[in-house]
Structure formats: C-alpha cells, structure tokens
C-alpha atoms as a PDB file:
ATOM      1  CA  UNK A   1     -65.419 -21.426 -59.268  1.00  0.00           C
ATOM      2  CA  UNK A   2     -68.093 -19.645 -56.679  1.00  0.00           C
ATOM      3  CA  UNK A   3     -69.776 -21.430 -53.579  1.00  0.00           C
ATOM      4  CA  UNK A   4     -73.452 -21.356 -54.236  1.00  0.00           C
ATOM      5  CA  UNK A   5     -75.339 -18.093 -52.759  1.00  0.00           C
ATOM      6  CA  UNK A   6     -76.846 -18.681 -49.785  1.00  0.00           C
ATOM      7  CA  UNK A   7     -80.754 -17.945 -48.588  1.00  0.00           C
ATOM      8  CA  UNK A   8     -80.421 -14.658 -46.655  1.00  0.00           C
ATOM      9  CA  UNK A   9     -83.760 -13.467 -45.527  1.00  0.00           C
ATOM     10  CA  UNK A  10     -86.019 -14.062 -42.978  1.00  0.00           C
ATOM     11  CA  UNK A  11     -83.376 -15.257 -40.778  1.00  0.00           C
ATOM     12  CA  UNK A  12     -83.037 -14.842 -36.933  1.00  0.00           C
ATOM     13  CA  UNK A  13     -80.570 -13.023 -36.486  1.00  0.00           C
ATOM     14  CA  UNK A  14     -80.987 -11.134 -39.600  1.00  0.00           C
ATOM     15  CA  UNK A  15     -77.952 -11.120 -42.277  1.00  0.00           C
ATOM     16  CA  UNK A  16     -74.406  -9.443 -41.580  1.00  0.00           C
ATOM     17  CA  UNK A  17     -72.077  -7.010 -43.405  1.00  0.00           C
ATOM     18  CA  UNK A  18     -70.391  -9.556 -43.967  1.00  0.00           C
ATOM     19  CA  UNK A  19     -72.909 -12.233 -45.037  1.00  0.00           C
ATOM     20  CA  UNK A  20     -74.486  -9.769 -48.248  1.00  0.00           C
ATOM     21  CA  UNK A  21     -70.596  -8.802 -48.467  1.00  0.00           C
ATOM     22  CA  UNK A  22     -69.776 -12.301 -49.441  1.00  0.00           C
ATOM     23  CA  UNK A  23     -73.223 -13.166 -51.571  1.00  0.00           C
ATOM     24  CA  UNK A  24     -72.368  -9.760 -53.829  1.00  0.00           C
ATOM     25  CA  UNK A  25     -68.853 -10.843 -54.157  1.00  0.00           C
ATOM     26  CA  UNK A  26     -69.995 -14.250 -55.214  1.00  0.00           C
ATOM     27  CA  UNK A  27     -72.401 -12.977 -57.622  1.00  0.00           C
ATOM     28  CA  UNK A  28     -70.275 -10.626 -59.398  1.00  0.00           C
ATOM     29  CA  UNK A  29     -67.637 -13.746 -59.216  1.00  0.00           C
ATOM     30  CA  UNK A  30     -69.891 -15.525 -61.282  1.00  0.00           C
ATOM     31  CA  UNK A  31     -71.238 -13.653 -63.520  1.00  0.00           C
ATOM     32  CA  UNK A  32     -67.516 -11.859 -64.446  1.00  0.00           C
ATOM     33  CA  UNK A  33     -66.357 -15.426 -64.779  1.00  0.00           C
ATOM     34  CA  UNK A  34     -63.244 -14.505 -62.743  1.00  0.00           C
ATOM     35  CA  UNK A  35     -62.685 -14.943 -58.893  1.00  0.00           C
ATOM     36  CA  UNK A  36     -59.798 -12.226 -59.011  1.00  0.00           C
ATOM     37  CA  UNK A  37     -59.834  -9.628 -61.192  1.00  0.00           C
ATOM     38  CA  UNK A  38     -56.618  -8.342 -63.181  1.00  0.00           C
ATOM     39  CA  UNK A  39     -55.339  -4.723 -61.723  1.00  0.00           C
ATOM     40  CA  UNK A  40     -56.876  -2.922 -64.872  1.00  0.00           C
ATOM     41  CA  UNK A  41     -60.304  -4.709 -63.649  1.00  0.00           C
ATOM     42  CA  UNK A  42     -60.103  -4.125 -59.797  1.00  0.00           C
ATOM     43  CA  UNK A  43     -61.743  -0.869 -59.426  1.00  0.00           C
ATOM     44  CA  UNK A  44     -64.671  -1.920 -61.577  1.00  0.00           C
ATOM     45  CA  UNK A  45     -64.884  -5.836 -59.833  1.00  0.00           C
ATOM     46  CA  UNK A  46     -64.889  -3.621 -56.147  1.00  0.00           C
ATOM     47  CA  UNK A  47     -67.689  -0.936 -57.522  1.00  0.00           C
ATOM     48  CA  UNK A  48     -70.134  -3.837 -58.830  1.00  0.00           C
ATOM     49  CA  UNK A  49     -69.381  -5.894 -55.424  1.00  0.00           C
ATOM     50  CA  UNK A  50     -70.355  -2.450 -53.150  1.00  0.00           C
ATOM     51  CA  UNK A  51     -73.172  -1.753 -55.736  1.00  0.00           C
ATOM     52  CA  UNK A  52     -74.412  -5.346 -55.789  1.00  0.00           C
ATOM     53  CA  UNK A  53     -74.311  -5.469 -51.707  1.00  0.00           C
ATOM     54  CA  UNK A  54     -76.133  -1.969 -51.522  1.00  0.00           C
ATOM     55  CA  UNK A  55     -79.100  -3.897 -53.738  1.00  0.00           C
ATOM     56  CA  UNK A  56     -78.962  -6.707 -51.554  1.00  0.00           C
ATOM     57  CA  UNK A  57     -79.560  -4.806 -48.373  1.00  0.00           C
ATOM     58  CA  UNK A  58     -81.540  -2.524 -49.672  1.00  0.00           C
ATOM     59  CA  UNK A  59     -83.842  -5.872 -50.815  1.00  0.00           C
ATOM     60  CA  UNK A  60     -83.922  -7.378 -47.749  1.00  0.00           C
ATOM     61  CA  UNK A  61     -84.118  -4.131 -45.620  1.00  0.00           C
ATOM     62  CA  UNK A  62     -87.850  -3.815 -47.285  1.00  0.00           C
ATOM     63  CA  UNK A  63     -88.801  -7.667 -48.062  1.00  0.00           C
ATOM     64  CA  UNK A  64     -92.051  -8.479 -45.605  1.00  0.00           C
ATOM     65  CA  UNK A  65     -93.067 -12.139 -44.732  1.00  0.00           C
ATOM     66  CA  UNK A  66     -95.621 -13.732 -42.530  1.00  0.00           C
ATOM     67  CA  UNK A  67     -93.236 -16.764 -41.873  1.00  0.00           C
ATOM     68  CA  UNK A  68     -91.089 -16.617 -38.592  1.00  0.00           C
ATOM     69  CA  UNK A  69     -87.881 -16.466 -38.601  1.00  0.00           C
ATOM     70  CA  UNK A  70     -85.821 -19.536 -39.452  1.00  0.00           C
ATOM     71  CA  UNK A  71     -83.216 -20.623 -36.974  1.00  0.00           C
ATOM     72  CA  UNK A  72     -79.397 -20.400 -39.098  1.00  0.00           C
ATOM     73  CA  UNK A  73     -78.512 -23.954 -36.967  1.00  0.00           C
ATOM     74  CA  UNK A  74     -81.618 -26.034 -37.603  1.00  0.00           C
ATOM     75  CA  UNK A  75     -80.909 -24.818 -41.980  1.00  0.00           C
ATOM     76  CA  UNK A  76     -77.465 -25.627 -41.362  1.00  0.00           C
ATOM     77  CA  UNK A  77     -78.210 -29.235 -39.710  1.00  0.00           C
ATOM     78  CA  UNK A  78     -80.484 -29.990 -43.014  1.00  0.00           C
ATOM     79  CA  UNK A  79     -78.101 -28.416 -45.536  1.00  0.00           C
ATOM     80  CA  UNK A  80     -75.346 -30.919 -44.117  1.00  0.00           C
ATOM     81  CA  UNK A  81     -77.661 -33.694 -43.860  1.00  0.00           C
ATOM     82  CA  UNK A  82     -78.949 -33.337 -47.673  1.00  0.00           C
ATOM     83  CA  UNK A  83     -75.153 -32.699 -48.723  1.00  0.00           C
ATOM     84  CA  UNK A  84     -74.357 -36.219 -46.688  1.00  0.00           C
ATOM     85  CA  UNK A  85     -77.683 -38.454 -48.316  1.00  0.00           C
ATOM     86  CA  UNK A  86     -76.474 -36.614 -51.514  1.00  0.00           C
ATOM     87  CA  UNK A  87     -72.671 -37.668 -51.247  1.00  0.00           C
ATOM     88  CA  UNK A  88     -73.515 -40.823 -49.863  1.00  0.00           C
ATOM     89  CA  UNK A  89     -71.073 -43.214 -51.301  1.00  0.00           C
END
C-alpha cells in the first residue's frame, strides 16, 4: 500500500515541504490502512497529515548530531545498489 518512509535528517540539503509532506502522508496512509480516504474521512485524513508533518519538522528542526551531513546522491546510489543485489534474479 505505502512506499517505505524515508531517512530525513541530517541531510545536506536539509528536508523539503514537500519531503516531511510526503513521509506524514505516508504515515497516516499506513497506519489508517487506506491510501484515500472516503469524503466523510477527508477532513480528518488532511488534519492528521498537517498535524503529523508539523511533528516531523518540528523533530528535525531541534534534532542535533555530530555526524556531517550525508550527501542525498551517494544514499541514493547505495539504496539502488542494495535494492539491485536484493532483486538479483
């Protein structure tokens, strides 16, 4: 049903709008067990995605780490390359 939520701190350049946008509206997905919500739902499924992406950036907005930044290519290059030894046929 719901693409997996992706890793978004302590990337360079940090996370969008868009990118804790689409990780809230996966979550609530998931845990609603619906990826569209009936008309009598909407309102509800919209507040929990706005609420959920307030937490979100409100997390990451105050998370610290000693680590540098990771580089959104390089994780990219070794999510496709475990996805490829994994699907491997």
């Amino acid at each position: 049903m719901c693409r997996n939520i992706r890793q978004l701190h302590n990337f360079a350049p940090p996370a969008t709008p868009e990118e804790v946008h689409d990780a809230a509206l996966q979550y609530v997905r998931k845990i609603s067990g619906s990826t569209k919500p009936s008309q009598a739902n909407a309102a509800a499924f919209e507040r929990a995605v706005e609420a959920v992406a307030a937490a979100t950036r409100q997390l990451l907005d105050e998370l610290i780490t000693a680590a540098p930044p990771k580089n959104r290519e390089e994780e990219a290059a070794k999510a496709r390359a475990r996805a490829a030894a994994r699907y491997a046929a």
